[in-house]
C-alpha atoms as a PDB file:
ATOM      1  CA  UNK A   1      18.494  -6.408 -13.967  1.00  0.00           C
ATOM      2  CA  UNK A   2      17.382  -3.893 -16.365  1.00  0.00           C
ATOM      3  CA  UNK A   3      14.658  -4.018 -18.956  1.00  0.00           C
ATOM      4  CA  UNK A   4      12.624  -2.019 -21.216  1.00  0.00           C
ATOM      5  CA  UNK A   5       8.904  -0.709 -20.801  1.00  0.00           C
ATOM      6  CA  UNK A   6       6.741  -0.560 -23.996  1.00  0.00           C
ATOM      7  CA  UNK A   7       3.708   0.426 -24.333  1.00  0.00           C
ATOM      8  CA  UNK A   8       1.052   0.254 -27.641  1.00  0.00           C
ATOM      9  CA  UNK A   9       2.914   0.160 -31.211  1.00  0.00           C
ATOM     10  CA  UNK A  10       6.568  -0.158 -29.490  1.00  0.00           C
ATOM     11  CA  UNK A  11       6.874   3.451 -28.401  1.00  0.00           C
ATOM     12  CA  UNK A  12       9.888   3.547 -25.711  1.00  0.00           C
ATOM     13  CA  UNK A  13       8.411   4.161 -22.737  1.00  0.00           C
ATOM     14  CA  UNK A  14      11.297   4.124 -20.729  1.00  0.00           C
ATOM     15  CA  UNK A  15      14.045   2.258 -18.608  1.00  0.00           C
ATOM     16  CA  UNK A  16      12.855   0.271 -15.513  1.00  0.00           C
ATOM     17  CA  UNK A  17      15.335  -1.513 -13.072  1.00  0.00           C
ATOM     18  CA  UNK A  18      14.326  -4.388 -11.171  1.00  0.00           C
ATOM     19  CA  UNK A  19      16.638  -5.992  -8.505  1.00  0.00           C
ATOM     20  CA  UNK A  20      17.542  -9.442  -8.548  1.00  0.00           C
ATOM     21  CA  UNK A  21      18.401 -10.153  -4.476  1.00  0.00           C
ATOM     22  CA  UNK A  22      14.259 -10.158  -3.828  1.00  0.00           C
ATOM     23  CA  UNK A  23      11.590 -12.392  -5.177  1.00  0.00           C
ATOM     24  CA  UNK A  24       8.222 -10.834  -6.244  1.00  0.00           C
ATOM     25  CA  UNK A  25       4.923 -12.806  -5.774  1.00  0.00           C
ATOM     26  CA  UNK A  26       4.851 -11.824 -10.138  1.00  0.00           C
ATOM     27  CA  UNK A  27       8.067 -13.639 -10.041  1.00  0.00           C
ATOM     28  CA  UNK A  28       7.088 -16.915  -8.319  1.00  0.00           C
ATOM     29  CA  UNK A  29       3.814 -17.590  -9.946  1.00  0.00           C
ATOM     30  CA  UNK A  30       5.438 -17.134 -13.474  1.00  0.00           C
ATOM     31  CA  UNK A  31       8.175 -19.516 -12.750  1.00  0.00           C
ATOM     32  CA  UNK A  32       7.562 -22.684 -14.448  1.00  0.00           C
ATOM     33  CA  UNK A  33      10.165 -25.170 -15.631  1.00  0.00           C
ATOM     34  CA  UNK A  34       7.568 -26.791 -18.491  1.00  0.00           C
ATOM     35  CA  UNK A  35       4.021 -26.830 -19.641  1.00  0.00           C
ATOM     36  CA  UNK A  36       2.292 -29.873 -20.732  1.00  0.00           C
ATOM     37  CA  UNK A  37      -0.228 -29.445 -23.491  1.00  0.00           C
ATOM     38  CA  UNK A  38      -2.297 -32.345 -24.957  1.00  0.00           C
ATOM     39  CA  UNK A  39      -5.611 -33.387 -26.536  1.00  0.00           C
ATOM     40  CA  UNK A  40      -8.861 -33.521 -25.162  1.00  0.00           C
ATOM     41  CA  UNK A  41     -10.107 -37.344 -25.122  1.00  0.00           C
ATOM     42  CA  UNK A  42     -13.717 -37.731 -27.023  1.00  0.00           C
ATOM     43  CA  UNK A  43     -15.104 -38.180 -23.834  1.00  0.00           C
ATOM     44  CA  UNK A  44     -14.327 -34.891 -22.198  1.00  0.00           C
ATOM     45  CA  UNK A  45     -15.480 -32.778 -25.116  1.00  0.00           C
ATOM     46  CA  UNK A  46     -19.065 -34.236 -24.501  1.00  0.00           C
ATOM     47  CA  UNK A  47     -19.154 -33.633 -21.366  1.00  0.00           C
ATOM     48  CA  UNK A  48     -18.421 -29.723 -22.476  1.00  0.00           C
ATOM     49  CA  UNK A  49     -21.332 -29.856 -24.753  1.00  0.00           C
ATOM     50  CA  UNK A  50     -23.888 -28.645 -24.126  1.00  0.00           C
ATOM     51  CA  UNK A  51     -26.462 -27.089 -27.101  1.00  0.00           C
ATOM     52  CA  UNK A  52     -27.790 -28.642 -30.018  1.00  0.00           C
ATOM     53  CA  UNK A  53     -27.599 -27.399 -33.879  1.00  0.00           C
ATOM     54  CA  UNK A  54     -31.293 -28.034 -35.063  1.00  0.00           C
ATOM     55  CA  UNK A  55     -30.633 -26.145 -38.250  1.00  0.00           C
ATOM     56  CA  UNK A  56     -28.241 -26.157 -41.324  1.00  0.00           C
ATOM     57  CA  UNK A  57     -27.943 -22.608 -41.531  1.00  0.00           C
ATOM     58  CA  UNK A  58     -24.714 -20.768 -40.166  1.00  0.00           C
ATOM     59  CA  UNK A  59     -25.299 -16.885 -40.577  1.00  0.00           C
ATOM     60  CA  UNK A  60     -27.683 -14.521 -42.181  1.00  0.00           C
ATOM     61  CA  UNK A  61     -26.615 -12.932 -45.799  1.00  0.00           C
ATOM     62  CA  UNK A  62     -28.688  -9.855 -45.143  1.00  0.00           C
ATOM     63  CA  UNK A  63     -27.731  -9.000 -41.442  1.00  0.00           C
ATOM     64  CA  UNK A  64     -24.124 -10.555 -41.167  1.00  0.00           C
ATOM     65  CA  UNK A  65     -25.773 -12.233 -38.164  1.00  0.00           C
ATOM     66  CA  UNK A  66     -25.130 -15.746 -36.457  1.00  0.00           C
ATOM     67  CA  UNK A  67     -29.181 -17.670 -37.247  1.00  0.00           C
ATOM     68  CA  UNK A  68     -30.587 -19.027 -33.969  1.00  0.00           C
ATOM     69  CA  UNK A  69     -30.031 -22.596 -33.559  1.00  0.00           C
ATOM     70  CA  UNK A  70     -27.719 -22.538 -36.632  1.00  0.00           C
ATOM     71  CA  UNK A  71     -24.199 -23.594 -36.263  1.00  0.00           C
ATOM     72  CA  UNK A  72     -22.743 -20.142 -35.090  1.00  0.00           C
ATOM     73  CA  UNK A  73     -26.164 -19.506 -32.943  1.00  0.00           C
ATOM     74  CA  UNK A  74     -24.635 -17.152 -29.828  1.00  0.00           C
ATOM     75  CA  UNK A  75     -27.350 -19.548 -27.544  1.00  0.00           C
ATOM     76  CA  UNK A  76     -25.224 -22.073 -28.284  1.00  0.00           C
END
């Protein structure tokens, strides 16, 4: 099997062959057949939780700056 290497902004980096008889550990633990994706119930995103928003403001005109216990506070 032969395939490219890339590295940043797509310059060739060159060509790379790989043989197909052996199985790499790489190989095994990236061989799924599906994913299953779905939503989190209500329940389970409380039990996340676990900081409180005790004030309207989200970040600070002057500073660009998340305001603690605002909405985007870092604490939280």
């Amino acid at each position: 099997m032969r395939f490219l290497r890339f590295f940043s902004r797509n310059k060739f980096q060159g060509v790379c062959e790989v043989s197909t008889g052996e199985t790499s550990a790489y190989d095994r633990v990236n061989d799924y057949g599906s994913i299953k994706i779905g939503l989190a119930s209500p329940h389970d995103i409380r039990g996340w939780s676990f900081g409180e928003v005790k004030k309207p403001e989200t970040i600070n005109y002057r500073t660009y700056r998340p305001e603690r216990d605002g909405l985007f506070c870092e604490r939280i």
